[in-house]
Protein backbone atom coordinates (compact mmCIF):
# COMPACT_ATOMS: atom_id res chain seq x y z
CA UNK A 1 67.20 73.87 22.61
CA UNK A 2 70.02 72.39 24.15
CA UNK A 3 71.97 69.54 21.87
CA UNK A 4 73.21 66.57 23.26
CA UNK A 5 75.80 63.90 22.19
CA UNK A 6 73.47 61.35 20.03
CA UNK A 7 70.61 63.60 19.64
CA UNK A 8 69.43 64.36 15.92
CA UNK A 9 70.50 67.53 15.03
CA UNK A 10 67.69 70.41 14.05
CA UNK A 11 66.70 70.34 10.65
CA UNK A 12 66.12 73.41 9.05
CA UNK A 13 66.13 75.78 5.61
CA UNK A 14 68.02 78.01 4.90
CA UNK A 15 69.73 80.47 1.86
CA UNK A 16 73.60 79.83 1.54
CA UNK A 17 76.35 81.43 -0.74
CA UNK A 18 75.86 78.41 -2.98
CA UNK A 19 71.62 78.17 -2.73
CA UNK A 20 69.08 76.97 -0.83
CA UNK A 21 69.44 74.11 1.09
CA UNK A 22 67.51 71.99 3.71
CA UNK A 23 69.78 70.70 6.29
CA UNK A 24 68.94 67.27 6.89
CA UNK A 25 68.77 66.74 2.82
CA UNK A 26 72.27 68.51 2.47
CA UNK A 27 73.76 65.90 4.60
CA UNK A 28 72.12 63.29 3.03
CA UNK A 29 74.46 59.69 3.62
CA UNK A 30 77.34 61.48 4.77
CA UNK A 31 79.35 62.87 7.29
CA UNK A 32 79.28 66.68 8.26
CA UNK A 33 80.38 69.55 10.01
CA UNK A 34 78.58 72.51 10.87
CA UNK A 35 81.25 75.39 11.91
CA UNK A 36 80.41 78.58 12.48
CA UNK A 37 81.00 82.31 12.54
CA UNK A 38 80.01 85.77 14.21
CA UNK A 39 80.67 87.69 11.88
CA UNK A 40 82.32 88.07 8.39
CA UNK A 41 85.53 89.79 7.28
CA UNK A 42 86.68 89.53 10.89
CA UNK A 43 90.30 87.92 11.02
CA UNK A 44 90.30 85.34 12.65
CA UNK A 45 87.49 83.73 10.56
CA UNK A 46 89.21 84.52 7.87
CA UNK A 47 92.04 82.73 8.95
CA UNK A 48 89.76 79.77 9.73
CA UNK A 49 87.46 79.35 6.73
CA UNK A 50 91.13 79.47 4.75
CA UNK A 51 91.67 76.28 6.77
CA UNK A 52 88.95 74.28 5.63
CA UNK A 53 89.28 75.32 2.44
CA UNK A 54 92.73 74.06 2.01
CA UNK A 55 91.60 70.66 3.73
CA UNK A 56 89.25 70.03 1.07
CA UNK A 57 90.79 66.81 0.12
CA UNK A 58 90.78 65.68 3.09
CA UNK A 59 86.93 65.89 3.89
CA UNK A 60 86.28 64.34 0.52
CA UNK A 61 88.54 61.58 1.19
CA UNK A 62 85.96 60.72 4.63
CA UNK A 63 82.59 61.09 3.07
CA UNK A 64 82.27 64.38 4.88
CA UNK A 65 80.68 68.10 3.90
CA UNK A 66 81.42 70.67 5.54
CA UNK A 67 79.29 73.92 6.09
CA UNK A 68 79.90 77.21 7.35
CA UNK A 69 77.53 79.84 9.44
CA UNK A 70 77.86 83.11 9.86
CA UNK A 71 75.70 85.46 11.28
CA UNK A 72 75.73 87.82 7.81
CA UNK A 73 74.21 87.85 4.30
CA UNK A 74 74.86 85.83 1.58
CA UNK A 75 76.30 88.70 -0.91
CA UNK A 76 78.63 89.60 1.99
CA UNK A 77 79.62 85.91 2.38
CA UNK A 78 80.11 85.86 -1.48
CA UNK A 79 82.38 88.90 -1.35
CA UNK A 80 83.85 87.56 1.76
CA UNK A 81 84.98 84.05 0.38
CA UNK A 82 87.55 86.36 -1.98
CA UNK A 83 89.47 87.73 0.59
CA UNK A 84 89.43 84.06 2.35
CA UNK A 85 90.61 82.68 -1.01
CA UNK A 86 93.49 85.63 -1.04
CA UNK A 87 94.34 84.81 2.21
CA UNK A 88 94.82 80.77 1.77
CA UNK A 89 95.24 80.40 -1.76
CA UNK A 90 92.20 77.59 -1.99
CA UNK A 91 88.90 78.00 -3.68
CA UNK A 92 85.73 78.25 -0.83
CA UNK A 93 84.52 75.26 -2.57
CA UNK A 94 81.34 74.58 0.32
CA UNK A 95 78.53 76.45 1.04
CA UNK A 96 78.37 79.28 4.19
CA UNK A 97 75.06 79.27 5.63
CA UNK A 98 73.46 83.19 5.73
CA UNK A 99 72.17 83.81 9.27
CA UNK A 100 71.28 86.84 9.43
CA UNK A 101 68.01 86.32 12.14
CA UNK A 102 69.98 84.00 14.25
CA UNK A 103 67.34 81.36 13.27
CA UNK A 104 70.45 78.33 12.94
CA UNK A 105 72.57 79.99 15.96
CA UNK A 106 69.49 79.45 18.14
CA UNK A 107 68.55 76.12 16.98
CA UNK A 108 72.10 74.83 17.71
CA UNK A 109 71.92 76.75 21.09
CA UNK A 110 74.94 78.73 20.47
CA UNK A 111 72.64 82.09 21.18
CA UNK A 112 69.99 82.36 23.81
CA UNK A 113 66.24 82.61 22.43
CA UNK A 114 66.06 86.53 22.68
CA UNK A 115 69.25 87.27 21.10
CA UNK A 116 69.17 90.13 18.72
CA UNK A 117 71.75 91.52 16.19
CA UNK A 118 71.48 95.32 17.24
CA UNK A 119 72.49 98.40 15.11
CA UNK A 120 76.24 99.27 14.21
CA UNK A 121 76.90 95.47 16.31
CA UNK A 122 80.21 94.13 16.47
CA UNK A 123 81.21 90.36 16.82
CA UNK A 124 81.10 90.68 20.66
CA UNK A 125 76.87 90.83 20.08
CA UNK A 126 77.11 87.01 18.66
CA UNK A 127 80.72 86.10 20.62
CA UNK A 128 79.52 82.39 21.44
CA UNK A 129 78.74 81.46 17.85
CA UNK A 130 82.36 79.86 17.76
CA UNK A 131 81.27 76.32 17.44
CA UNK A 132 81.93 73.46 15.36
CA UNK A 133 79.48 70.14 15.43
CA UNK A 134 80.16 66.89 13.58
CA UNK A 135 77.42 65.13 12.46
CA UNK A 136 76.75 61.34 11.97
CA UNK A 137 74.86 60.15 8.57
CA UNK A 138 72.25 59.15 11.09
CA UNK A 139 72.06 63.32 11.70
CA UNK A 140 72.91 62.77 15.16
CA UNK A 141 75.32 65.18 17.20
CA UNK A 142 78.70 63.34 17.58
CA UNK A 143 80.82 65.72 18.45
CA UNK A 144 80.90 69.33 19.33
CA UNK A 145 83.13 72.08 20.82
CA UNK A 146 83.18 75.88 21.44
CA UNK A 147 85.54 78.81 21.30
CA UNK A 148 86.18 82.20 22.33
CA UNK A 149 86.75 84.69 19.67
CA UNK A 150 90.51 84.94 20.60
CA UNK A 151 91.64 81.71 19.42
CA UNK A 152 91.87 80.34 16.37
CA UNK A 153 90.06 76.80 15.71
CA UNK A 154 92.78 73.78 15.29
CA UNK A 155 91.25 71.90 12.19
CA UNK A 156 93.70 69.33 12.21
CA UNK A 157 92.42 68.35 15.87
CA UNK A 158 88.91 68.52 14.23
CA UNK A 159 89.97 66.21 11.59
CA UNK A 160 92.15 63.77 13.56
CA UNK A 161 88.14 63.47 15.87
CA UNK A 162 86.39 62.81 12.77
CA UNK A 163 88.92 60.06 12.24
CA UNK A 164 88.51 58.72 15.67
CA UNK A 165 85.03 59.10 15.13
CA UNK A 166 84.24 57.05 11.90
CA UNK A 167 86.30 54.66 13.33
CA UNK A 168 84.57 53.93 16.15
CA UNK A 169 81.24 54.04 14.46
CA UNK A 170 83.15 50.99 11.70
CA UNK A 171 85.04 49.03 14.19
CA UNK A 172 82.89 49.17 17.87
CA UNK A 173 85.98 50.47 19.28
CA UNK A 174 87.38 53.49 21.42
CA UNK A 175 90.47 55.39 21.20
CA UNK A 176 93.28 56.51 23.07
CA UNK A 177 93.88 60.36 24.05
CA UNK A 178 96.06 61.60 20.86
CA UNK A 179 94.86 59.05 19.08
CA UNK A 180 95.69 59.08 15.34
CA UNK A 181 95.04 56.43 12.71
CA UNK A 182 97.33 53.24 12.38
CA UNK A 183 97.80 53.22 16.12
CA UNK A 184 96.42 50.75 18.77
CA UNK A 185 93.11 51.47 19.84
CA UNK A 186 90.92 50.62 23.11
CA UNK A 187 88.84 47.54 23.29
CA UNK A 188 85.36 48.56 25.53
CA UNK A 189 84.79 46.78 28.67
CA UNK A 190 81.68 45.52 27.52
CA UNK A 191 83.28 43.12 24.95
CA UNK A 192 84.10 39.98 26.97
CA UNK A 193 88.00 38.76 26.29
CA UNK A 194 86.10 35.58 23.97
CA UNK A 195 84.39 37.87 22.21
CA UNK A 196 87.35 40.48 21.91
CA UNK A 197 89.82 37.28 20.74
CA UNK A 198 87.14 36.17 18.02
CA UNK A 199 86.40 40.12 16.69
CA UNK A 200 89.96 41.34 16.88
CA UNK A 201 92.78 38.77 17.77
CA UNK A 202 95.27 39.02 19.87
CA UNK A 203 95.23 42.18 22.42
CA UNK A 204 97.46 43.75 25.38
CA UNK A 205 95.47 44.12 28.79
CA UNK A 206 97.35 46.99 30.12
CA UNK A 207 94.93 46.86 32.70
CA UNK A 208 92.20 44.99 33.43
CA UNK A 209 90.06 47.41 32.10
CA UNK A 210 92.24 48.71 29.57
CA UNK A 211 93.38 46.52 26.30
CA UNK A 212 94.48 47.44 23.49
CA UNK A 213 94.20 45.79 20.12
CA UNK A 214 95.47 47.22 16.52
CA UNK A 215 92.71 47.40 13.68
CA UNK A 216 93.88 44.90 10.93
């Protein structure tokens, strides 16, 4: 299937280094992300899931789980998660999602329908499950964005969306590229001036379909 901005995500079961879990339940009233992997102990990952793990404050501190996938087993993500704990120096404190018949990689289209993990693969065979997804409480898509194998995912970009994100969803707003919280953001045109004077005060029309207001 292919996923869409504001579509539900697909709900499905599944066995995970911490259990099993049923997706839509897992996310219950919060926020998520869904990241995943082609393979384990492959360095970049490594690199990555150390990431996450270190930001776990930070995705605690915004209502949000986060969830790994990788196209392996669940003893190999347990042994994994101690060389990604050597590598960062934080505890893999969230789940990784086991994968191993390409059942979630489909579902999220990151792998085509007759996609198949052949003998002796390598991570070229599942290359395009580089992917991370942010998911509403509603379990709609809100966000989601792809990359090659090469290049290391930028988590702090990830998180500074997911602040843009909730913030939108709280105030009915939109922000500015490079946006980061505490700065002005962008009033849509399809609040009137009244109604933008009454919901946010005073505002700067840069343009006159571009104003900008600061969240109080």
């Amino acid at each position: 299937m292919s996923l869409r901005i504001n579509a539900v995500v697909p709900d499905f079961e599944a066995q995970t280094s911490q259990g099993a879990i049923q997706f839509h339940d897992w996310i219950g009233d919060s926020w998520a992300i869904l990241f995943s992997h082609p393979k384990d102990f492959t360095p970049v990952c490594t690199t990555e899931f150390g990431a996450v793990a270190k930001l776990d404050a930070e995705w605690k501190k915004r209502g949000t789980k986060v969830i790994g996938v990788s196209v392996d087993g669940v003893e190999d993500h347990k042994r994994w998660a101690g060389d990604i704990e050597t590598y960062s120096g934080s505890e893999v404190g969230f789940p990784i999602i086991a994968d191993e018949g390409l059942n979630v990689s489909k579902l999220f289209d990151m792998l085509p329908e007759d996609a198949y993990l052949p003998d002796g693969r390598t991570p070229a065979d599942s290359a395009t499950v580089r992917s991370v997804f942010i998911i509403g409480p509603d379990k709609k898509l809100k966000l989601s964005m792809t990359y090659p194998m090469t290049v290391g995912r930028n988590f702090a970009e990830i998180l500074r969306a997911l602040d843009a994100l909730q913030a939108t969803a709280k105030h009915g707003i939109a922000t500015p590229a490079d946006w980061t919280v505490g700065q002005d953001v962008i009033i849509p045109p399809s609040v009137s001036d009244e109604d933008a004077k009454q919901k946010f005060g005073e505002f700067e029309a840069v343009l006159p379909y571009l104003r900008k207001t600061s969240l109080k």
